[in-house]
Protein backbone atom coordinates (compact mmCIF):
# COMPACT_ATOMS: atom_id res chain seq x y z
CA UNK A 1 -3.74 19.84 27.38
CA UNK A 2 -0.52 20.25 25.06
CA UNK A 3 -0.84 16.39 25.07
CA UNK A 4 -4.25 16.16 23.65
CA UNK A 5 -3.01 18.25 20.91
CA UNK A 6 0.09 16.11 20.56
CA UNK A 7 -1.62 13.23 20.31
CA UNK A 8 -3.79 14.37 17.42
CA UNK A 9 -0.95 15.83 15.04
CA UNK A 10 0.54 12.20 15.63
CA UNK A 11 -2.85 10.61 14.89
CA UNK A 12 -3.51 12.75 12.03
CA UNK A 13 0.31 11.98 10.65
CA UNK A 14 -0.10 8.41 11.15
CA UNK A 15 -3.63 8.44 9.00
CA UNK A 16 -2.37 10.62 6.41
CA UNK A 17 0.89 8.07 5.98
CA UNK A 18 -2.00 5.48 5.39
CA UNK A 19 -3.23 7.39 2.70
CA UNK A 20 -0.04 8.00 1.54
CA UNK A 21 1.16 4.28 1.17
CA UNK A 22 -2.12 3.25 -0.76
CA UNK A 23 -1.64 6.33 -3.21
CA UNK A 24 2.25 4.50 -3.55
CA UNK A 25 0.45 1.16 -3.92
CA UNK A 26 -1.81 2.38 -6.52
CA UNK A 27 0.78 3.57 -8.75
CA UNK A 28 1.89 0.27 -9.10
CA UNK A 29 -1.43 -0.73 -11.06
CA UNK A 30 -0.38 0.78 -14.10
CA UNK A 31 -3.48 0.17 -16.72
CA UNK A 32 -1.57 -1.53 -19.84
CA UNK A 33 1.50 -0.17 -20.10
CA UNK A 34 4.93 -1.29 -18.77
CA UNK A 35 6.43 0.81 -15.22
CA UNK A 36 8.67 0.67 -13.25
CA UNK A 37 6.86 1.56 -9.99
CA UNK A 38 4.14 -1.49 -10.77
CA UNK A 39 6.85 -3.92 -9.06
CA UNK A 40 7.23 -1.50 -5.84
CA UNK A 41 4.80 -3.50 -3.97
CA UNK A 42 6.92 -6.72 -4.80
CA UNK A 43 8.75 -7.85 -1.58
CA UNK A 44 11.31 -10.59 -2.04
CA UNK A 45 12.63 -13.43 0.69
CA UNK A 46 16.62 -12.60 0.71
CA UNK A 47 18.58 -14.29 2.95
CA UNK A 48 15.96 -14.66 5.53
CA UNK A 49 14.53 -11.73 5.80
CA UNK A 50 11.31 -9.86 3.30
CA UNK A 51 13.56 -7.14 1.15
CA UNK A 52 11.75 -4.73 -1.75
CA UNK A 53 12.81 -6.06 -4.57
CA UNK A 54 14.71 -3.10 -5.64
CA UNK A 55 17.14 -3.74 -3.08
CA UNK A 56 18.11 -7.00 -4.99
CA UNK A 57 17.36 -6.11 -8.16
CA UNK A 58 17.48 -3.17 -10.59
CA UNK A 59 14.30 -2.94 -13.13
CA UNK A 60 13.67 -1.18 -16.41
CA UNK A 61 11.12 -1.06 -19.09
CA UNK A 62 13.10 -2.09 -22.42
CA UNK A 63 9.37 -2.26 -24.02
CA UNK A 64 6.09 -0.35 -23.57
CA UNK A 65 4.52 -4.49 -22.87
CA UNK A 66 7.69 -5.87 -20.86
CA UNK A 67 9.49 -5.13 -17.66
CA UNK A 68 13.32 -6.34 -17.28
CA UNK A 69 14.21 -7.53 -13.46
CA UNK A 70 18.02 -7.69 -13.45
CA UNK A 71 18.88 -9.51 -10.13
CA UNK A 72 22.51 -8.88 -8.83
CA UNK A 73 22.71 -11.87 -7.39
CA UNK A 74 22.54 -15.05 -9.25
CA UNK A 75 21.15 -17.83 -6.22
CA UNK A 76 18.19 -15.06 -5.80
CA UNK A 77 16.75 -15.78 -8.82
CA UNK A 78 14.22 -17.90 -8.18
CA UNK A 79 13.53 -15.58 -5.53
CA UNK A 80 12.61 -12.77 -7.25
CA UNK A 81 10.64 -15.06 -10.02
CA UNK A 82 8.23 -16.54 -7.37
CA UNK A 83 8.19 -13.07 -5.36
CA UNK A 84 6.72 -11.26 -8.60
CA UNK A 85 4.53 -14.24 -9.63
CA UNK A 86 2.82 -14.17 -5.60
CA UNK A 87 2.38 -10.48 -5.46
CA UNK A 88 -1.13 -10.63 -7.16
CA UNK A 89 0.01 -8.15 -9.34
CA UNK A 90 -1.08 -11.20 -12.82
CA UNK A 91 1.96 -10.96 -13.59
CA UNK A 92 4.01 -14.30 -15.30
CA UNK A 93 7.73 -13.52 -15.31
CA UNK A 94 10.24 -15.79 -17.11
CA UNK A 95 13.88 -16.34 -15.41
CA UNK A 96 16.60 -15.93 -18.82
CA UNK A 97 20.24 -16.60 -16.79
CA UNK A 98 20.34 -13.39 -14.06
CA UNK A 99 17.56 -11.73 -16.18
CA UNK A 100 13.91 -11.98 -15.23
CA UNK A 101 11.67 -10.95 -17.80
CA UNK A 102 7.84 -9.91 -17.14
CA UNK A 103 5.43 -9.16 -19.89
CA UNK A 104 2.43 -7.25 -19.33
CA UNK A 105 -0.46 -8.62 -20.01
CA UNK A 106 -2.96 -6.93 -22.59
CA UNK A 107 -6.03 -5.08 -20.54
CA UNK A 108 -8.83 -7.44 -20.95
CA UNK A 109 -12.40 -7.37 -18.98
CA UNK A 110 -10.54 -10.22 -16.74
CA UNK A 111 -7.23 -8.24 -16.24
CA UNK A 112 -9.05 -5.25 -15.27
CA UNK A 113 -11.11 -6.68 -12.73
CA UNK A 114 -8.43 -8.45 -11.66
CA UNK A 115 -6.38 -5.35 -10.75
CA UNK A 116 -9.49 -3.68 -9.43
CA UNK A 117 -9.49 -6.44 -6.76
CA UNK A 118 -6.00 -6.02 -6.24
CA UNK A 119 -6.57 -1.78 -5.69
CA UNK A 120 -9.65 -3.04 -2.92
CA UNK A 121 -7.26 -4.99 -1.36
CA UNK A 122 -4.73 -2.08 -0.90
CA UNK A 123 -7.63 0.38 0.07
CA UNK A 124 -8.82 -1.99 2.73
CA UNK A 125 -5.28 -2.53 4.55
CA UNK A 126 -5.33 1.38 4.61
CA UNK A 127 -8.35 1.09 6.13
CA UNK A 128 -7.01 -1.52 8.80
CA UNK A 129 -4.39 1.04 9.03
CA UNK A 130 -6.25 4.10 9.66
CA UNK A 131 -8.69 2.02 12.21
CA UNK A 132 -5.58 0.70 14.36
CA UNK A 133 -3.89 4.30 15.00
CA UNK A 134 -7.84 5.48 15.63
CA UNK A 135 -7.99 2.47 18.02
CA UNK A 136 -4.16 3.43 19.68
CA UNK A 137 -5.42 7.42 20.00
CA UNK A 138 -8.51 5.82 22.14
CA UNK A 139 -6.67 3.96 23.97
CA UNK A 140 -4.32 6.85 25.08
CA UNK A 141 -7.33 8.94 25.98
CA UNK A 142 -8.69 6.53 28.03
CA UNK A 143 -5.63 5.96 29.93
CA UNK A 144 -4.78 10.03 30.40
CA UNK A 145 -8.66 9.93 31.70
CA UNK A 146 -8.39 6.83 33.86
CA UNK A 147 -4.51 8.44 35.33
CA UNK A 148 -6.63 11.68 35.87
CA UNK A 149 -4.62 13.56 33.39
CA UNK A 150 -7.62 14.71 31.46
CA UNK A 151 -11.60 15.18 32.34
CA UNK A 152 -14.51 12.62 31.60
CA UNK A 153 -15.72 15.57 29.09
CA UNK A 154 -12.35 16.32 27.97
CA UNK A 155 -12.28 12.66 26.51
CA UNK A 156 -15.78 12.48 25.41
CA UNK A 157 -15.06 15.40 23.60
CA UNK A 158 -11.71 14.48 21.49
CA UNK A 159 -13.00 10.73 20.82
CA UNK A 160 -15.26 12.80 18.81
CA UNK A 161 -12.33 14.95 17.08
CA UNK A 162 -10.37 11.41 16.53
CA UNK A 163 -13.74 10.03 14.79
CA UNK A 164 -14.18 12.93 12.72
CA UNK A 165 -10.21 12.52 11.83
CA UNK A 166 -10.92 8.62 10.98
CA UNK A 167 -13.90 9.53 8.89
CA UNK A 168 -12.36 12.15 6.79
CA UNK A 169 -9.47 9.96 6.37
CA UNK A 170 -11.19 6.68 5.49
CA UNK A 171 -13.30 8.80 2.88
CA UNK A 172 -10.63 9.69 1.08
CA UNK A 173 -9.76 6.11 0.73
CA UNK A 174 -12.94 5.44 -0.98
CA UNK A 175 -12.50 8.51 -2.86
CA UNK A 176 -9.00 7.31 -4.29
CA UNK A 177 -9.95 3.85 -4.77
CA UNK A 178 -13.53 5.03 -6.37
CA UNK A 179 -11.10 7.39 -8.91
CA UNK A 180 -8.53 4.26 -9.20
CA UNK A 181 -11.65 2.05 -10.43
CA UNK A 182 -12.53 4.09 -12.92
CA UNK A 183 -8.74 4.25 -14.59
CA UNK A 184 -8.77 0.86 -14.72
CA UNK A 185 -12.45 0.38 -15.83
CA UNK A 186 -11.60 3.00 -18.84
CA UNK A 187 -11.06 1.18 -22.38
């Protein structure tokens, strides 16, 4: 039974780091003003491989309307420039030698609904998320039942517990993204 009890902290820890990672994502869709954290999300191809860009880069906000995207090294310049531009952040940055500057656009209707398609995109893969660890806690449970491990009623009874975990978990999802909306709806 210990494993059946196991198996839920894990769930619930796996659903919560969902959560977690769009609240991270969010913070990157900063509503008009220059951050650091809104070029988290940005992932950059280095030397093969998908890299955060601030593990090729260092950034800082020398403006309220402009980021500055130092890149340490000069052949991943390009890089970085295309890497911002495809993030779906909006965002048009400018290479200057080793410097990449990115200004941020003013907060028109279009901007806004742009990032407010960009925060239902990040909800939604949290949603994928939280689904695929319900869909892995099932599948456990079925195999404990089908290796006689647990009871017919002992499964019937925690794919309930799992649901109720998924449903809390996905509504707060909606809750963050509904509350993310609004910030970016607000003129």
């Amino acid at each position: 039974m210990s494993d059946v009890a196991g198996l839920k902290k894990d769930l619930s820890r796996r659903m919560e780091g969902a959560l977690e990672v769009l609240h991270k994502e969010f913070t990157g869709l900063r509503t008009g003003r220059a951050s650091v954290s809104l070029l988290d999300p940005v992932m950059v191809e280095a030397y093969g491989t998908m890299t955060p860009l601030n593990q090729v880069a260092s950034v800082s906000v020398p403006e309220s309307r402009m980021l500055s995207v130092q890149v340490w090294d000069k052949t991943m310049v390009k890089s970085v420039e295309k890497a911002i531009r495809n993030a779906g952040l909006g965002l048009n940055p400018a290479a200057d030698g080793t410097l990449v500057r990115v200004p941020i656009p003013a907060l028109n209707e279009e901007r806004r609904a742009d990032l407010s398609k960009v925060a239902g995109k990040y909800s939604e893969q949290a949603r994928i998320s939280v689904r695929n660890v319900r869909r892995d806690g099932m599948d456990t449970l079925k195999k404990w039942e089908k290796d006689s491990a647990i009871s017919e009623d002992i499964l019937r009874v925690e794919e309930k517990e799992i649901q109720k975990l998924t449903d809390k978990v996905i509504s707060d999802i909606d809750e963050a993204l509904a509350h993310k909306e609004q910030e970016i709806m607000q003129v």
